[in-house]
Protein backbone atom coordinates (compact mmCIF):
# COMPACT_ATOMS: atom_id res chain seq x y z
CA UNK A 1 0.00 0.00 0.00
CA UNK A 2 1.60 3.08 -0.80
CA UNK A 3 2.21 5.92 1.47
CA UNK A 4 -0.43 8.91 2.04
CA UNK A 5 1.35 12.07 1.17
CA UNK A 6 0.75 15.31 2.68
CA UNK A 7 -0.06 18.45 0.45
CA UNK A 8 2.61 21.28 -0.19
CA UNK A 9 1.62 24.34 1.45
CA UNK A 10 0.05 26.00 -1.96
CA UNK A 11 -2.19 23.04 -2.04
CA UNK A 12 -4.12 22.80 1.25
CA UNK A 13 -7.33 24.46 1.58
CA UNK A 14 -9.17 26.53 4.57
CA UNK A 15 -11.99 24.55 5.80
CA UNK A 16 -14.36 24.97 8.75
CA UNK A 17 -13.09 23.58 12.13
CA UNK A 18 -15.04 20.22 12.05
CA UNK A 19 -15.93 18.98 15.89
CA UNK A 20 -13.81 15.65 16.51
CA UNK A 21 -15.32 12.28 16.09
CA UNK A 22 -16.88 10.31 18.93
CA UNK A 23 -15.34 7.21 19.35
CA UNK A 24 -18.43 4.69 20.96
CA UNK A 25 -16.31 1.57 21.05
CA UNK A 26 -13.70 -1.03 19.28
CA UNK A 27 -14.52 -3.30 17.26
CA UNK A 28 -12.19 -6.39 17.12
CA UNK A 29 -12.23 -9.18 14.80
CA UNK A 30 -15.32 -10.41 12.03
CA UNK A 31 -16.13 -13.77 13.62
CA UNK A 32 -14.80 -13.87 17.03
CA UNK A 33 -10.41 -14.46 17.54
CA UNK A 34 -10.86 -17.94 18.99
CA UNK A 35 -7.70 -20.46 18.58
CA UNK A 36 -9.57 -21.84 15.45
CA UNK A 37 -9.11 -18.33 13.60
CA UNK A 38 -6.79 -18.43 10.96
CA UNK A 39 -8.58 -16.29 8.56
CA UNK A 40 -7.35 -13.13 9.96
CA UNK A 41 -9.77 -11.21 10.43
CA UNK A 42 -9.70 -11.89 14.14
CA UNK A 43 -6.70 -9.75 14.36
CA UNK A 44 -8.69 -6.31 12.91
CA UNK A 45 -9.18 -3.68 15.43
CA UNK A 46 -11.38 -0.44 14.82
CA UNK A 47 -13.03 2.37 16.36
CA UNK A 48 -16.36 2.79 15.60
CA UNK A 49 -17.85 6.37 15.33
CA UNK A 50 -21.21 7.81 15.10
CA UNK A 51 -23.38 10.71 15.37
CA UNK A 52 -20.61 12.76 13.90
CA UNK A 53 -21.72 16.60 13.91
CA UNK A 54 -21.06 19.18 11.15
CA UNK A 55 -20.09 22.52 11.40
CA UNK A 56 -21.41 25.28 9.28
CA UNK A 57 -21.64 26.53 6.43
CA UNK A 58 -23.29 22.65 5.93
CA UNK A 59 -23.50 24.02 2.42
CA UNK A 60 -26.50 24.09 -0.49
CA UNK A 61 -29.75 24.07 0.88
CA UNK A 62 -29.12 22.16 4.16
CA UNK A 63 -28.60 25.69 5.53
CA UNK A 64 -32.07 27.37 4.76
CA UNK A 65 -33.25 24.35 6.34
CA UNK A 66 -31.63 24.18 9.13
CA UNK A 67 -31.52 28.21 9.79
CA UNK A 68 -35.35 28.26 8.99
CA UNK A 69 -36.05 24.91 11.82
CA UNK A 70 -34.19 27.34 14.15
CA UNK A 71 -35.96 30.33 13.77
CA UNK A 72 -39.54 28.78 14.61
CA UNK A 73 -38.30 26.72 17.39
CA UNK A 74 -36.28 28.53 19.75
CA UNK A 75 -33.42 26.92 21.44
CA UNK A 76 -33.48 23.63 19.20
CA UNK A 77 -30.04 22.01 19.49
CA UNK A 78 -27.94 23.03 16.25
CA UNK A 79 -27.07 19.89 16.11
CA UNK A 80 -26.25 18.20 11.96
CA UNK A 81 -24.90 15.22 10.27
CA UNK A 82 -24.21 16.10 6.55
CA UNK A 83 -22.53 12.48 6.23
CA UNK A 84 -22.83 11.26 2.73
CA UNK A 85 -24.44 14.54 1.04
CA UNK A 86 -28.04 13.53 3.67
CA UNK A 87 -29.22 16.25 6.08
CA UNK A 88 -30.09 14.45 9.66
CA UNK A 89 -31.04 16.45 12.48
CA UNK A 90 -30.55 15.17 15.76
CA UNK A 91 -34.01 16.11 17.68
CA UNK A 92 -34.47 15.86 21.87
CA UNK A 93 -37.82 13.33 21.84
CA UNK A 94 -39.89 15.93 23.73
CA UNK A 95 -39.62 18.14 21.32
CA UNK A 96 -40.18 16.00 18.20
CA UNK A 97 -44.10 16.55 17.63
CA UNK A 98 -43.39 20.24 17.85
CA UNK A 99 -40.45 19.89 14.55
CA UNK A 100 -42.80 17.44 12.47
CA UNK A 101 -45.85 19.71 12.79
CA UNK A 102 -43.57 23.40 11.59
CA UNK A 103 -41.35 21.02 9.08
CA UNK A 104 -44.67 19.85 7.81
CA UNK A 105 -46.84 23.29 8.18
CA UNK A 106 -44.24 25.84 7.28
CA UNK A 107 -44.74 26.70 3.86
CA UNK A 108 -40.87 27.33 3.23
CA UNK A 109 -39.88 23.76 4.71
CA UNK A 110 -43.24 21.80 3.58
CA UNK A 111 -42.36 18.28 4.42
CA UNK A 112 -45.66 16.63 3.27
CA UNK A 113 -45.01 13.42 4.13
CA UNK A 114 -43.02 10.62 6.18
CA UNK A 115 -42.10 7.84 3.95
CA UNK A 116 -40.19 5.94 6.57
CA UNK A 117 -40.01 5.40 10.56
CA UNK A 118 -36.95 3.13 11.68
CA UNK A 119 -35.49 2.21 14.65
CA UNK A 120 -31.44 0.90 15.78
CA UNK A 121 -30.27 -0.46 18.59
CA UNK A 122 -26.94 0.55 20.07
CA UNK A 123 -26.74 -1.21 23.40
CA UNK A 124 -22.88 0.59 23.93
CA UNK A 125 -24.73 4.35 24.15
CA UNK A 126 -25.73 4.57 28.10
CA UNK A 127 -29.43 6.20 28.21
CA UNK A 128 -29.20 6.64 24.46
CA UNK A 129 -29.72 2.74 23.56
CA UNK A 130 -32.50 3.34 21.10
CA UNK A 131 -32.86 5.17 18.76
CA UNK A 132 -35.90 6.23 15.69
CA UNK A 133 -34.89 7.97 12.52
CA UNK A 134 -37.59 9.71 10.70
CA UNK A 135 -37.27 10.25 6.79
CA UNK A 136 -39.14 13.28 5.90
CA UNK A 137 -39.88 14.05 2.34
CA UNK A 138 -40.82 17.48 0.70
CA UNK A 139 -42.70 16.85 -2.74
CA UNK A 140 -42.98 20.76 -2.99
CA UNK A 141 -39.56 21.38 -2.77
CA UNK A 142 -38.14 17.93 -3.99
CA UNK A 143 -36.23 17.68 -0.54
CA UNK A 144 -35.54 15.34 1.99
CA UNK A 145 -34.11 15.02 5.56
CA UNK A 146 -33.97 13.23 8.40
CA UNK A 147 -34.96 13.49 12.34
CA UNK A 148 -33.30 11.79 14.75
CA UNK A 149 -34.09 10.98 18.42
CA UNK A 150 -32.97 9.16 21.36
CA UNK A 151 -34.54 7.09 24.23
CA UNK A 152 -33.09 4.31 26.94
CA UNK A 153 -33.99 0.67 27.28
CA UNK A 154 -35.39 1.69 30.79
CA UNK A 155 -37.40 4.33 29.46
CA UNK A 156 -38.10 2.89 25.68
CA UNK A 157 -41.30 5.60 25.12
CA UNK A 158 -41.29 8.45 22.05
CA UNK A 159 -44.26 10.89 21.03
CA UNK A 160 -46.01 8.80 18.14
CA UNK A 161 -45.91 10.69 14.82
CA UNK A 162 -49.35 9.52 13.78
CA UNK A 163 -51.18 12.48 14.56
CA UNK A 164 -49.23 14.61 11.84
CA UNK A 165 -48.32 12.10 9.80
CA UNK A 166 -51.37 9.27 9.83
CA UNK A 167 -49.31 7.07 6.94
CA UNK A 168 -46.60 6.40 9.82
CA UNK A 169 -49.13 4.07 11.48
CA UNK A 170 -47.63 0.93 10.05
CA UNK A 171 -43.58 2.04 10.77
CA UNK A 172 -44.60 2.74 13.81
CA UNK A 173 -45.50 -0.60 14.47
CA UNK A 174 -43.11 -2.09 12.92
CA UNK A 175 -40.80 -0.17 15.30
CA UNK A 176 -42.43 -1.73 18.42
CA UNK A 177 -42.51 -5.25 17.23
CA UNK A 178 -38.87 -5.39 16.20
CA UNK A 179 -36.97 -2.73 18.71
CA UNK A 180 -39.55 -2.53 21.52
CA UNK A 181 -40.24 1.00 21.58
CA UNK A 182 -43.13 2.45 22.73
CA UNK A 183 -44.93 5.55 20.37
CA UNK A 184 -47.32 7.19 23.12
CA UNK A 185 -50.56 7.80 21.41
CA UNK A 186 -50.28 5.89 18.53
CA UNK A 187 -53.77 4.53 17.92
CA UNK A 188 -53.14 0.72 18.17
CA UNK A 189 -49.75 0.00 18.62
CA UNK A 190 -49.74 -3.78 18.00
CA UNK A 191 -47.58 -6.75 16.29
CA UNK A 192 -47.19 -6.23 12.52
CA UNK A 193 -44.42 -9.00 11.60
CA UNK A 194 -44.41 -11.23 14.22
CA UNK A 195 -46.99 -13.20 16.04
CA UNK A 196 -48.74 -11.45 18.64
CA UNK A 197 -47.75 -13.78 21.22
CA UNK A 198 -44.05 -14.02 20.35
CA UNK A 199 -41.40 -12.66 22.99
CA UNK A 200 -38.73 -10.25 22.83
CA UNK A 201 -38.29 -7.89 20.00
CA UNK A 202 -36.09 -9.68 17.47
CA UNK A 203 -34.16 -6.68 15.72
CA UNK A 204 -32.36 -5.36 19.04
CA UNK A 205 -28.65 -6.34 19.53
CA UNK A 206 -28.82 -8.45 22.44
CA UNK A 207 -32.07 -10.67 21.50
CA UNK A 208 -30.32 -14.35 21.41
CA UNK A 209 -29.91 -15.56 17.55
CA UNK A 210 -31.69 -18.96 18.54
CA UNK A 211 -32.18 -21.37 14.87
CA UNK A 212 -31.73 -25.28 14.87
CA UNK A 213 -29.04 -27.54 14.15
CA UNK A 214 -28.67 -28.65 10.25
CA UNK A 215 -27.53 -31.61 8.97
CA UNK A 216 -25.11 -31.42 5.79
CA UNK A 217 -23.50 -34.53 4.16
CA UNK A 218 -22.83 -36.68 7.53
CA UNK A 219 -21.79 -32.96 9.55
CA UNK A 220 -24.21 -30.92 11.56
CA UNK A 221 -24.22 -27.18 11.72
CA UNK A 222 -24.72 -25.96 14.94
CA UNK A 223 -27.71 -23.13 15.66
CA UNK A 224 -25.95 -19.49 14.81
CA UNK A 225 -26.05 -19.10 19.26
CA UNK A 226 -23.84 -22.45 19.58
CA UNK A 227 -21.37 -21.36 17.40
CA UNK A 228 -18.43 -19.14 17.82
CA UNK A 229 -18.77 -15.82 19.26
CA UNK A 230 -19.37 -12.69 17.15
């Protein structure tokens, strides 16, 4: 691999101060580094990083935006992720009905619509475990962001969205039934994938990966729980 090497002085470019990355945790190895490793990739070792804020100018239109969300809601956190050309904003949950109602109503933002309602589980983030990412599309302005809160597994309840956006019903539930988190107010906030008698909520981190063994030309497979860790 060849050597990285560092501009001349007439080439490097003033850029804004960009706030340091947030190192969560390590990752080490693919598969697990057990004795029976000899692929490798039990000896990588790297940092992970997320939530990585932006400073301004964030550039195009992702300042209107932002600079209009501001002036309507005093005191919102100026707080951006311009990763990959997207716009996220990262939202406190008790104030999240108050941004979808202005970035819907506001006739210079005019996000119409919520295609999409997801929900990750980072059990390394201390009070900040889960977490629901909003896509918000503007069909008037051909625009689209992204709203980002925050909750804890001991606390696993955000505002539902249903009142502004009705269509988010269905993510909503889909939410529940795979991370476990609770949308106060959302009109029937039941099972949508699995059965309504199954346990657990099979998209978070630390639900067990269960499966049975499988037989394959005189070997057996062990269940992806029995087998080396990950």
């Amino acid at each position: 691999m060849s050597e990285t090497v560092p501009p001349t002085p007439n080439e490097v470019t003033e850029l804004p101060e960009q706030p340091g990355p947030v190192v969560q945790t390590v990752r080490k190895g693919m598969w697990g580094s057990g004795p029976g490793d000899v692929s490798g990739f039990g000896g990588i070792s790297r940092p992970v990083i997320r939530h990585q804020r932006a400073s301004r100018p964030y550039g195009g239109w992702f300042d209107e935006v932002a600079d209009r969300l501001q002036s309507l809601l005093p005191a919102l956190p100026d707080e951006v992720n311009t990763e990959h050309d997207e716009l996220t904003f990262y939202i406190p949950k008790e104030r999240l009905l108050e941004v979808v109602r202005v970035a819907r109503d506001d006739a210079r933002l005019r996000f119409e619509t919520c295609p999409s309602v997801s929900g990750v589980h980072y059990p390394d983030e201390p009070g900040a475990e889960l977490h629901v990412v909003y896509a918000l599309l503007s069909m008037t302005h051909n625009r689209r962001i992204r709203l980002e809160v925050t909750t804890s597994d001991e606390d696993p309840v955000i505002d539902s969205v249903t009142g502004v956006y009705p269509h988010a019903n269905w993510h909503e539930r889909e939410t529940w039934d795979m991370f476990g988190i609770i949308f106060d107010g959302h009109p029937g906030l039941t099972r949508i994938l699995m059965p309504d008698d199954w346990d657990g909520h099979p998209q978070r981190k630390d639900y067990p990966l269960g499966g049975v063994p499988v037989e394959f030309k005189g070997a057996q497979v062990p269940p992806p729980d029995e087998r080396r860790s990950y």
